[in-house]
Protein backbone atom coordinates (compact mmCIF):
# COMPACT_ATOMS: atom_id res chain seq x y z
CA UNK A 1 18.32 -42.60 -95.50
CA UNK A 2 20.78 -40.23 -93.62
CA UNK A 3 19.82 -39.76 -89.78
CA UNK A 4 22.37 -37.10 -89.00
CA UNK A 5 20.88 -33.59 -90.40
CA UNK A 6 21.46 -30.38 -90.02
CA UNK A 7 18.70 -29.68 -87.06
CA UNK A 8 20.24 -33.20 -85.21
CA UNK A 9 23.85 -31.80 -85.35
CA UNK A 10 23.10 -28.42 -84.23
CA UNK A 11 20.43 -29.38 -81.35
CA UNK A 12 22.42 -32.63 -80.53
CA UNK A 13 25.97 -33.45 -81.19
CA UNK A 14 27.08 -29.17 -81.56
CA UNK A 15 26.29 -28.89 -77.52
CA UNK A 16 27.91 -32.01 -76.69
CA UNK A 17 31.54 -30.70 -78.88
CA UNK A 18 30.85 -27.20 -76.87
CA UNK A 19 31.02 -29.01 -73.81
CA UNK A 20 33.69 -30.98 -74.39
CA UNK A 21 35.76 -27.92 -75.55
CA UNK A 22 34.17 -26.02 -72.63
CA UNK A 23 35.86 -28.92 -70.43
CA UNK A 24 39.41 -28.10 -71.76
CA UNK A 25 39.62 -24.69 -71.20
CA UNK A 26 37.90 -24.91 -67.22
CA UNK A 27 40.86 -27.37 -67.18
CA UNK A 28 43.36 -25.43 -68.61
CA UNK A 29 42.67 -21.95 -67.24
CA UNK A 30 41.39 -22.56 -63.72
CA UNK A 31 42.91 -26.35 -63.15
CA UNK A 32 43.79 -28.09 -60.43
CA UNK A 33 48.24 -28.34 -60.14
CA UNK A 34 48.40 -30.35 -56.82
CA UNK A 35 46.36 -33.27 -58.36
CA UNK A 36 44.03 -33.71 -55.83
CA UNK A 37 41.11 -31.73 -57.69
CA UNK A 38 38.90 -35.06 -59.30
CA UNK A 39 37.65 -33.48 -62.45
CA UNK A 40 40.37 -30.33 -62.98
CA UNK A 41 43.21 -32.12 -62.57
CA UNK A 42 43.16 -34.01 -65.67
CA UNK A 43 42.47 -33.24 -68.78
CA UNK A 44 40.41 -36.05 -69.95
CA UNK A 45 38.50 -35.89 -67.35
CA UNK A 46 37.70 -32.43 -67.58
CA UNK A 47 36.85 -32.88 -71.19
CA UNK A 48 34.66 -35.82 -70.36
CA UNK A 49 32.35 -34.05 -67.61
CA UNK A 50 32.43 -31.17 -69.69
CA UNK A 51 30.88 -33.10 -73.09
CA UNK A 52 28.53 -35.45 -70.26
CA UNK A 53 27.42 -31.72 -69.58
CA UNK A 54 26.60 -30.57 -73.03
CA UNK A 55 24.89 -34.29 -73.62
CA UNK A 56 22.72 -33.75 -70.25
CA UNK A 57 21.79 -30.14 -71.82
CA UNK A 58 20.92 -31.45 -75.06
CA UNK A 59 18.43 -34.03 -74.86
CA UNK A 60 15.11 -32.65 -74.96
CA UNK A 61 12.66 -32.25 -71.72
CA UNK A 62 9.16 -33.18 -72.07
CA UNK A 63 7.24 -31.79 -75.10
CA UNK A 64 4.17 -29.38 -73.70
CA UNK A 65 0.66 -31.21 -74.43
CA UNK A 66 -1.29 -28.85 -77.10
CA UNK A 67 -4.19 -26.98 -74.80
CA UNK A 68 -6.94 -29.53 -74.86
CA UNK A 69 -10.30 -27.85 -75.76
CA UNK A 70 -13.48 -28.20 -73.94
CA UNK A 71 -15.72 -30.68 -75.09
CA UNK A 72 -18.65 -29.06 -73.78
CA UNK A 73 -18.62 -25.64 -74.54
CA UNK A 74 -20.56 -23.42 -72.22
């Protein structure tokens, strides 16, 4: 029985990869030289918060509760 599918790797793991690439290039376009920038300053770092990011956006909230019907109807 194979838990990865196609719906699980696009609404889990794909946001998680976009983050982490999302990471890099924050990193590598805008980055921190001096060093004393936490996250931009390195690279793995940057990639890290970046995928921690796309893992935060991709779990799923609370699923709505279904409209509950009356149970005495006027």
């Amino acid at each position: 029985m194979c838990i990865i599918t196609k719906p699980f790797f696009i609404k889990r793991v794909l946001p998680v990869i976009g983050g982490a690439l999302l990471g890099y290039a924050y990193y590598y376009f805008i980055g921190c030289n001096s060093g004393t920038c936490p996250i931009t300053s390195n690279p793995y770092v940057s990639v890290a918060y970046g995928a921690s990011i796309g893992a935060i956006l991709a779990v799923p909230s609370k699923k709505k509760k279904k409209e509950e019907k009356d149970e005495y109807p006027d």
